[in-house]
C-alpha atoms as a PDB file:
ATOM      1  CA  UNK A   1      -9.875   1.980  10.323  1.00  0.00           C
ATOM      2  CA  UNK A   2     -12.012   4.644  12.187  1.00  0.00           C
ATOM      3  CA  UNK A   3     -10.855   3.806  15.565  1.00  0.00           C
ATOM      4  CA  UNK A   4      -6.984   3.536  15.945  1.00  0.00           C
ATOM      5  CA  UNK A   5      -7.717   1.132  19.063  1.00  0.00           C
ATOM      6  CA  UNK A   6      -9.765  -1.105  17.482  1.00  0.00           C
ATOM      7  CA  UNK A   7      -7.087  -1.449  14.194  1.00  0.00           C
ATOM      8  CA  UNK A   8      -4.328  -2.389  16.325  1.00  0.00           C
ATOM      9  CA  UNK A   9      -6.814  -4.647  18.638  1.00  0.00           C
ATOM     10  CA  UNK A  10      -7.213  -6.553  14.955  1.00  0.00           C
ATOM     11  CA  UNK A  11      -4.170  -6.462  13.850  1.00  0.00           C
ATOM     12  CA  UNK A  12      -2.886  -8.510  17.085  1.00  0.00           C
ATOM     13  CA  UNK A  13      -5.292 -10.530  16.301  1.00  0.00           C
ATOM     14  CA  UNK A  14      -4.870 -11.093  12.541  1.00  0.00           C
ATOM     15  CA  UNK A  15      -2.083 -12.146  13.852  1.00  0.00           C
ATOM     16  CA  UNK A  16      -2.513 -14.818  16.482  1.00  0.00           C
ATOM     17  CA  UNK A  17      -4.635 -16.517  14.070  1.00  0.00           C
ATOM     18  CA  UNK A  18      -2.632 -16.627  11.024  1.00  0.00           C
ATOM     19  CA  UNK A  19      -4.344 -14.175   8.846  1.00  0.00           C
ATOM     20  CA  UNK A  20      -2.971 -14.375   5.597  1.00  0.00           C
ATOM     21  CA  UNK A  21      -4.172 -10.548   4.321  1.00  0.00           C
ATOM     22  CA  UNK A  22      -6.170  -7.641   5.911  1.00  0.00           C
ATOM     23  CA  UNK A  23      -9.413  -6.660   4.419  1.00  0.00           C
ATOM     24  CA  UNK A  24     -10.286  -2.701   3.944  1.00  0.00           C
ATOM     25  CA  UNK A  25     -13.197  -1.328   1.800  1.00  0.00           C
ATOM     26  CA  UNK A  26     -11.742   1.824  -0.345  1.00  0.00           C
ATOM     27  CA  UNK A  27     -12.560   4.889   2.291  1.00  0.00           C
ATOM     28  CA  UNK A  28     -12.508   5.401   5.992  1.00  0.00           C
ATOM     29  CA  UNK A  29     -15.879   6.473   5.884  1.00  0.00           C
ATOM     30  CA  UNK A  30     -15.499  10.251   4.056  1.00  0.00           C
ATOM     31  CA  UNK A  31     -11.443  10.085   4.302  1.00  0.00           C
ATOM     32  CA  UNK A  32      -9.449   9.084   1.802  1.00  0.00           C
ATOM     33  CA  UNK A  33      -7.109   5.890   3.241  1.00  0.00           C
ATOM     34  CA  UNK A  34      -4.324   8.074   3.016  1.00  0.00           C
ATOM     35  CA  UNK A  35      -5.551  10.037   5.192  1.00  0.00           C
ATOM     36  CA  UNK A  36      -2.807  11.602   7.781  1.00  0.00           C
ATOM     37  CA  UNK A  37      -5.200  10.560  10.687  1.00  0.00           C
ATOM     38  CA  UNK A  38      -4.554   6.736   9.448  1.00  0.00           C
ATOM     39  CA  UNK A  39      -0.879   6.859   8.881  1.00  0.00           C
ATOM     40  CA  UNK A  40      -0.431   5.079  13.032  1.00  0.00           C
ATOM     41  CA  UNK A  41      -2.840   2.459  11.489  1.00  0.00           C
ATOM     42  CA  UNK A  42      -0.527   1.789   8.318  1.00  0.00           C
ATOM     43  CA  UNK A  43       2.562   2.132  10.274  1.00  0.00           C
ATOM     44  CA  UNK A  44       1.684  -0.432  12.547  1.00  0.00           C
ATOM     45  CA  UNK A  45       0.070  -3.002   9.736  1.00  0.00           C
ATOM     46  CA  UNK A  46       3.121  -2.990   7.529  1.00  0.00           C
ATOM     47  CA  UNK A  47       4.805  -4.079  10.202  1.00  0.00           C
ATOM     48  CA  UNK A  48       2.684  -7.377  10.527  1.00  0.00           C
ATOM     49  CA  UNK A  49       4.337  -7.469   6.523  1.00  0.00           C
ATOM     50  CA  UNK A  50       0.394  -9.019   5.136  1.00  0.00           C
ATOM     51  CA  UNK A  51      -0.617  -8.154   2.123  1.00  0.00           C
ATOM     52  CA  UNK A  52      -3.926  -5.596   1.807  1.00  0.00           C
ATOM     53  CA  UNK A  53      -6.983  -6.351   0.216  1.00  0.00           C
ATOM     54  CA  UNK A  54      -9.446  -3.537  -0.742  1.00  0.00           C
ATOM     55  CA  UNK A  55     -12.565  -4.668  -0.628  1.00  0.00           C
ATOM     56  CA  UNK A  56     -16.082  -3.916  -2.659  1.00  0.00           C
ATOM     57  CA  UNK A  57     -18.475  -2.003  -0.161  1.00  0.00           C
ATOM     58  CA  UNK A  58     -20.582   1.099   0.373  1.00  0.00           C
ATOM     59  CA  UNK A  59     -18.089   2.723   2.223  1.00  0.00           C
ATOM     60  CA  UNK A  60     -18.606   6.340   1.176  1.00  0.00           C
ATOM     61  CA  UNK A  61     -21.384   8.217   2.652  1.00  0.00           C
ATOM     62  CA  UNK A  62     -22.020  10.544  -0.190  1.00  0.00           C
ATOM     63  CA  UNK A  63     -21.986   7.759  -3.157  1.00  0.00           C
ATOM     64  CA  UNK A  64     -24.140   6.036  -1.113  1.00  0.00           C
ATOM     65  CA  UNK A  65     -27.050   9.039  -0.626  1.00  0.00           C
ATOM     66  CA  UNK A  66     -27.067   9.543  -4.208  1.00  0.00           C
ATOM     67  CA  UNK A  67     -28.142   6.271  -5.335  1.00  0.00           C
ATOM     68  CA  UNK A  68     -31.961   5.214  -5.250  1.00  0.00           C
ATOM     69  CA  UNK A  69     -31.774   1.299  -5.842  1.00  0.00           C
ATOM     70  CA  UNK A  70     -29.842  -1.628  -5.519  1.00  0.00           C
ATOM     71  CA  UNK A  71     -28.817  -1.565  -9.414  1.00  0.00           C
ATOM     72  CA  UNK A  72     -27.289   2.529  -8.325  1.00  0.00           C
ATOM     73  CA  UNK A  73     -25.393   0.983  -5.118  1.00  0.00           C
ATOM     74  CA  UNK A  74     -23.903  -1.995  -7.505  1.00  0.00           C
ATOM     75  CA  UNK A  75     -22.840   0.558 -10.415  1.00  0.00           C
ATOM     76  CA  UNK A  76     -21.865   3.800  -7.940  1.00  0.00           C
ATOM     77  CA  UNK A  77     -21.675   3.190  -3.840  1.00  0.00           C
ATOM     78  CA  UNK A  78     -20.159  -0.099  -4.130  1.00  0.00           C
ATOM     79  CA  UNK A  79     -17.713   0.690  -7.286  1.00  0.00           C
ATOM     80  CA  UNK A  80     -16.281   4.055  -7.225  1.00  0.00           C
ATOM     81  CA  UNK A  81     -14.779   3.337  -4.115  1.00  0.00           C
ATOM     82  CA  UNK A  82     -11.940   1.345  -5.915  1.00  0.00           C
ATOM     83  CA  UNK A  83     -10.933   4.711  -7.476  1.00  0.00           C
ATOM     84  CA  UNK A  84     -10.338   6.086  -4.319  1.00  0.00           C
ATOM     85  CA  UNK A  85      -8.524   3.708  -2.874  1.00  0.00           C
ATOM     86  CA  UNK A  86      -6.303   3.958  -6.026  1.00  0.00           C
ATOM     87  CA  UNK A  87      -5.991   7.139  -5.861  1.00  0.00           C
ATOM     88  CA  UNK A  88      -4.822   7.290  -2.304  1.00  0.00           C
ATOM     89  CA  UNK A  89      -2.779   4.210  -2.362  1.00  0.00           C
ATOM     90  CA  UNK A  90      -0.989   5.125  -5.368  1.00  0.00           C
ATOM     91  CA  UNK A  91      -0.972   8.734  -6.248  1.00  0.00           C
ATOM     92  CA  UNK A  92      -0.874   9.779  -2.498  1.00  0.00           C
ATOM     93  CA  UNK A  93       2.533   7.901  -2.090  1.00  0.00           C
ATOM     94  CA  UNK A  94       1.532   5.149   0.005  1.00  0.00           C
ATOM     95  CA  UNK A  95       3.691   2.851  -2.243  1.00  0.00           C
ATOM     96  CA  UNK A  96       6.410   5.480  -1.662  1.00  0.00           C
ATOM     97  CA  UNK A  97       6.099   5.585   1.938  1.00  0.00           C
ATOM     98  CA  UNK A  98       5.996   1.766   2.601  1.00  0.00           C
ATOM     99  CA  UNK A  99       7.904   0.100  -0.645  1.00  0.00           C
ATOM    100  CA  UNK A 100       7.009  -3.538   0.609  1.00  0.00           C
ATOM    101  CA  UNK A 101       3.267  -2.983   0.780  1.00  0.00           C
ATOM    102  CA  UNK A 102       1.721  -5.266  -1.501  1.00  0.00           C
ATOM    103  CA  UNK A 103      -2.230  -4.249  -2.550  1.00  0.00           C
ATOM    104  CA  UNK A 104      -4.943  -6.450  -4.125  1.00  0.00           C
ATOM    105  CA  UNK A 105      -8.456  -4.582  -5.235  1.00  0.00           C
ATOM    106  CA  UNK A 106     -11.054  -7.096  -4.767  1.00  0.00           C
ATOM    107  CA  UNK A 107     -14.893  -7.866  -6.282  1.00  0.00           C
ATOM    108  CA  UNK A 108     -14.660  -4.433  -8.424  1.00  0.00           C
ATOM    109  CA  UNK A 109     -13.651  -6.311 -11.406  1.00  0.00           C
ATOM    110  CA  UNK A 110     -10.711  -5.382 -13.720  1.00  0.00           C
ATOM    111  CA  UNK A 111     -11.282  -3.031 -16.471  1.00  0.00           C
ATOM    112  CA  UNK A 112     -11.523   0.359 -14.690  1.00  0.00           C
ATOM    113  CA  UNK A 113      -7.243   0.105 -13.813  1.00  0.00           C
ATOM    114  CA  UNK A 114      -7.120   1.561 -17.439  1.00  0.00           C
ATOM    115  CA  UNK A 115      -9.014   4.415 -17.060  1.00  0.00           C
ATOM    116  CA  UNK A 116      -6.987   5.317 -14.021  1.00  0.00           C
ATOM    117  CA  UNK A 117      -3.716   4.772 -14.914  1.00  0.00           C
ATOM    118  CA  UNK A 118      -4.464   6.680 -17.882  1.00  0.00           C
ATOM    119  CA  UNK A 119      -6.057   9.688 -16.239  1.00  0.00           C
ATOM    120  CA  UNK A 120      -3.390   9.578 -13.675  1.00  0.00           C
ATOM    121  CA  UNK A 121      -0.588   9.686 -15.821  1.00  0.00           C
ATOM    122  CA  UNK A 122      -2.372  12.077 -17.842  1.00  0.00           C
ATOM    123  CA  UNK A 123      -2.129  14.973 -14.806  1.00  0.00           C
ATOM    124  CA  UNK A 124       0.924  13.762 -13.372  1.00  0.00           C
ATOM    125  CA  UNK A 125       3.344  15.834 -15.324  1.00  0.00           C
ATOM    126  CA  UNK A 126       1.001  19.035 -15.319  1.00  0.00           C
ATOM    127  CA  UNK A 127       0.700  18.886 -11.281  1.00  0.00           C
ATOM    128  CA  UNK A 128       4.580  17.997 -10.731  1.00  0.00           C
ATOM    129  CA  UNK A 129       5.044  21.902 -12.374  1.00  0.00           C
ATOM    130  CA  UNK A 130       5.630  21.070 -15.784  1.00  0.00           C
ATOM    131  CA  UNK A 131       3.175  23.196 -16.650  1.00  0.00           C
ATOM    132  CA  UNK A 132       2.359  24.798 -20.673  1.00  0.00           C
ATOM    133  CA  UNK A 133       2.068  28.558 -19.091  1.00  0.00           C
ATOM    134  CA  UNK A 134       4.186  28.710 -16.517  1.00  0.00           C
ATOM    135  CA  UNK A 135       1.507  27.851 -13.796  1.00  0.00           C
ATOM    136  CA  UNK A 136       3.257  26.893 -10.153  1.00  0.00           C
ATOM    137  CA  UNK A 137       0.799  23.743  -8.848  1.00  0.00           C
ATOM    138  CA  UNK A 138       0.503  23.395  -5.518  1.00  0.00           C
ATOM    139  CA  UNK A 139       1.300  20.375  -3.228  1.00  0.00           C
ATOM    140  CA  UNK A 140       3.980  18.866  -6.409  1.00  0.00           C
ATOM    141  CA  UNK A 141       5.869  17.259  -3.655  1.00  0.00           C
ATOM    142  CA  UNK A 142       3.067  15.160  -2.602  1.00  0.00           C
ATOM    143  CA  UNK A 143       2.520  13.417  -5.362  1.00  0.00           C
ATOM    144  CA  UNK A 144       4.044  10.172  -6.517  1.00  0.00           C
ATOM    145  CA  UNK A 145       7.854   9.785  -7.315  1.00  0.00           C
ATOM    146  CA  UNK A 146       7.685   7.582 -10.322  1.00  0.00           C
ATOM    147  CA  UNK A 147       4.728   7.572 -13.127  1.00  0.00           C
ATOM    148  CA  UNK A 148       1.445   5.444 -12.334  1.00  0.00           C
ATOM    149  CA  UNK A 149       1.889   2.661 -15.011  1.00  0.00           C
ATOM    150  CA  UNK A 150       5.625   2.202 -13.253  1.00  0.00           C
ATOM    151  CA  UNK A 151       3.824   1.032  -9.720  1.00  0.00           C
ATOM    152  CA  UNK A 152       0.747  -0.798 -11.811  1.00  0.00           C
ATOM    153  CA  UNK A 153       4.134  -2.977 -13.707  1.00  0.00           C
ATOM    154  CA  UNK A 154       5.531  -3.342 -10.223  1.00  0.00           C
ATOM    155  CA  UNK A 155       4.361  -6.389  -9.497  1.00  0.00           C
ATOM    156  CA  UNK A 156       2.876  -5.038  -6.376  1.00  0.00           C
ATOM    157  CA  UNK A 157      -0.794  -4.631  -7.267  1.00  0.00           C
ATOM    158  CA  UNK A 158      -3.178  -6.908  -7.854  1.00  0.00           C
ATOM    159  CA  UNK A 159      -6.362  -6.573  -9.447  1.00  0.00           C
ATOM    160  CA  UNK A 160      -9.361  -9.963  -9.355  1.00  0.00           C
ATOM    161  CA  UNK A 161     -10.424  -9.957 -12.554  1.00  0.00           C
ATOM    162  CA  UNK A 162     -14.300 -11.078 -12.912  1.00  0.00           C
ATOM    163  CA  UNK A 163     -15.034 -14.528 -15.162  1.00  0.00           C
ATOM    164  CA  UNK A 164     -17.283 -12.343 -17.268  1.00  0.00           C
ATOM    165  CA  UNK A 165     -14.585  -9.324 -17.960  1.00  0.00           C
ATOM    166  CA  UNK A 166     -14.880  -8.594 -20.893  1.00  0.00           C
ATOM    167  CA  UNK A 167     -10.997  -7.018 -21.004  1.00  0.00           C
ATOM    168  CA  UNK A 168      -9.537  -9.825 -18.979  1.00  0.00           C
ATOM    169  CA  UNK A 169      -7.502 -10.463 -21.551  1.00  0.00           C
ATOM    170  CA  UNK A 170      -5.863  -7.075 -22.264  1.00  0.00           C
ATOM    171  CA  UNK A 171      -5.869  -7.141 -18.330  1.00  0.00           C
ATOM    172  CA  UNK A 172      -3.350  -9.753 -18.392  1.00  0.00           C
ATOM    173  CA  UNK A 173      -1.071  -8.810 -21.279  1.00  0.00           C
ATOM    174  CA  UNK A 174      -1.656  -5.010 -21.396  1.00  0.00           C
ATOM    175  CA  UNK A 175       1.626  -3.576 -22.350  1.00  0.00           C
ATOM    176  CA  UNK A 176       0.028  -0.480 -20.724  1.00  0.00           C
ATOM    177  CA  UNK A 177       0.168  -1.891 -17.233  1.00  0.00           C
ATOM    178  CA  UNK A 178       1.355  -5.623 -16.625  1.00  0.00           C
ATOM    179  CA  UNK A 179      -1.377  -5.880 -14.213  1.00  0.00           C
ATOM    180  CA  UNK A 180      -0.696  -8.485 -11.801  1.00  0.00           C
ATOM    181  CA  UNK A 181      -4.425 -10.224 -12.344  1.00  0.00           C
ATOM    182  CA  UNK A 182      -6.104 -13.370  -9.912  1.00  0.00           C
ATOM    183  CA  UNK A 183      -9.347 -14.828  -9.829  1.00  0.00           C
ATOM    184  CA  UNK A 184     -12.212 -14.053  -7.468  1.00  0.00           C
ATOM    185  CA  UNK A 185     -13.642 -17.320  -6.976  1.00  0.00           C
ATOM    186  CA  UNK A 186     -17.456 -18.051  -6.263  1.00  0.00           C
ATOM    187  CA  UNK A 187     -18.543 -16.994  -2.913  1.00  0.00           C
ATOM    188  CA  UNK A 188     -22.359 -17.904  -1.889  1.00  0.00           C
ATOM    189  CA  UNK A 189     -24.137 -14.475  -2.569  1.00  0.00           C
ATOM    190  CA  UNK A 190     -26.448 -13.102  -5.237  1.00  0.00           C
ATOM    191  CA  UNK A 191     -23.742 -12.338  -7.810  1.00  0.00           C
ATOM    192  CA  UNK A 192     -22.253 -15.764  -7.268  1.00  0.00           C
ATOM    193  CA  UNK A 193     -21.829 -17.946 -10.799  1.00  0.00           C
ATOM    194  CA  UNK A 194     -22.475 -21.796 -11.581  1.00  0.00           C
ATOM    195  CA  UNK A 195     -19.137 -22.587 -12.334  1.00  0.00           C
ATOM    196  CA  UNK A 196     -16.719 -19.439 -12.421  1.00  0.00           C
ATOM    197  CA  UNK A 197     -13.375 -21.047 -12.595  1.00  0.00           C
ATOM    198  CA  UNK A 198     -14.738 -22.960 -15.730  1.00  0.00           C
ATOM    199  CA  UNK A 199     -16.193 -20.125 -17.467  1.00  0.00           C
ATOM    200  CA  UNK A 200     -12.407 -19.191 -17.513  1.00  0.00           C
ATOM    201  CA  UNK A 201     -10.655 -22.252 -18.758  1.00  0.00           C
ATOM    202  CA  UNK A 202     -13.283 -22.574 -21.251  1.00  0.00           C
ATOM    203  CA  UNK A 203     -12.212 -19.025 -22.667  1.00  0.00           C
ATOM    204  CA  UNK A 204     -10.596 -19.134 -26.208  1.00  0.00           C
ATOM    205  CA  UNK A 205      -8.925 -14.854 -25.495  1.00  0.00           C
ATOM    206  CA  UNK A 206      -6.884 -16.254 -22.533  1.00  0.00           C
ATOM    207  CA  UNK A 207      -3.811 -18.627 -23.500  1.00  0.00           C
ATOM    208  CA  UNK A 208      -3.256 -21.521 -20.508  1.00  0.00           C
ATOM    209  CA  UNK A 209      -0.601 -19.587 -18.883  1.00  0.00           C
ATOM    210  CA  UNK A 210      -2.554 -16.477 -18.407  1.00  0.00           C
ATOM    211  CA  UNK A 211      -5.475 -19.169 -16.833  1.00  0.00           C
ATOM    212  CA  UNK A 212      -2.620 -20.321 -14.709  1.00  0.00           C
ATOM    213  CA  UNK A 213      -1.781 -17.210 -13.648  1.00  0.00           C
ATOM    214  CA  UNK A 214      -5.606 -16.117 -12.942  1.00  0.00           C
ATOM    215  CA  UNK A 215      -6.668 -19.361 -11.669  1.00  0.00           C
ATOM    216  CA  UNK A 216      -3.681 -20.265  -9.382  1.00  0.00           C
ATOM    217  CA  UNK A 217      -0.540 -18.404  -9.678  1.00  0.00           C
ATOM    218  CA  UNK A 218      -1.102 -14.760  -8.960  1.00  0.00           C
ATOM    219  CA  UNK A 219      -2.929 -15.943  -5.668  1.00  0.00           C
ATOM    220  CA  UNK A 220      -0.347 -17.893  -4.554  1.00  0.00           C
ATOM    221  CA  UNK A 221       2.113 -14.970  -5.173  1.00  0.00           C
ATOM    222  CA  UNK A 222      -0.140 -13.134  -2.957  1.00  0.00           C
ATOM    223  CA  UNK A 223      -1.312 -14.537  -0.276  1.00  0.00           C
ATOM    224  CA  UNK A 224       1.370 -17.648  -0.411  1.00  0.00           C
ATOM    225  CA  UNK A 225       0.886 -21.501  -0.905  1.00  0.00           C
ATOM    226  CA  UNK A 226      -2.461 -22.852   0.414  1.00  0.00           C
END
């Protein structure tokens, strides 16, 4: 993403090989991905028409010089970056500006989507000019057209729910959003679990079609038959 070269150089190649997605983390380095710098890259990977996947990483320079372990990176440098990427995806009209993109938010777990749409919602109103005294905010035309929880029920955001959430549940039937919730499977690194998928079918808060959905489903919807 920080060398417009390079993105289209992987893009053709995505390509040629049959990539089924593209794989960001959730800044640029210190821009946002909506950056206006980045809209050639964007332009040029809807047009390949794959889904995005933001991805879990220390992409942030500043999150990442404030923490002083491992346990800081996990919570802070590694997380907070799926805010950002929310934030710029959604309430800095990339949705608007290419209606087919279709977004998945990867190894950050599920629960924090509340807390955003919330919040978001929460300002939107205020910062379109509908403000209690009169105030003229800046920038109202920027913002997004419809309200957050309208793109979250979309269908066009997708959010991998951990086997250990303990919301997964509300994730998948949340009248607040309709979050479009899949599975991320066990991958060989320190986090990874004995038996993931089982921990979910073995859950007694999730009915068998929301498992289906996790477990199967939502992927496919995604990233298309295996």
């Amino acid at each position: 993403m920080r060398d417009q070269r390079q993105a289209f150089e992987a893009l053709e190649e995505m390509q040629r090989l049959g990539a089924r997605a593209a794989v960001v983390f959730g800044t640029a380095g210190e821009r946002m991905l909506s950056d206006p710098s980045l809209l050639p890259i964007w332009d040029e990977f809807v047009r390949a028409q794959l889904p995005l996947c933001v991805h879990m990483g220390m992409s942030y320079p500043p999150l990442a010089q404030l923490g002083q372990s491992i346990y800081d990176g996990h919570v802070i440098g590694m997380s907070l970056p799926a805010q950002l990427a929310f934030m710029a995806i959604v309430g800095h009209r990339m949705l608007d500006r290419y209606p087919d993109l279709e977004v998945a938010f990867l190894e950050f777990g599920a629960e924090w989507i509340f807390y955003m749409v919330s919040r978001m919602d929460h300002y939107l109103p205020l910062d379109r000019g509908a403000h209690p005294f009169g105030l003229s905010m800046p920038n109202a035309a920027q913002l997004p057209r419809e309200s957050i929880r309208d793109y979250v029920k979309s269908g066009r955001i997708f959010i991998a729910a951990e086997a250990d959430d303990k919301h997964a549940a509300l994730t998948c039937s949340s009248s607040l959003a309709k979050i479009t919730s899949c599975f991320r499977p066990d991958f060989p690194h320190g986090e990874g679990r004995e038996n993931a998928a089982l921990e979910i079918i073995e859950r007694k808060d999730l009915s068998e079609t929301q498992k289906q959905k996790l477990l199967y489903d939502n992927t496919v919807r995604l990233f298309g038959e295996p």
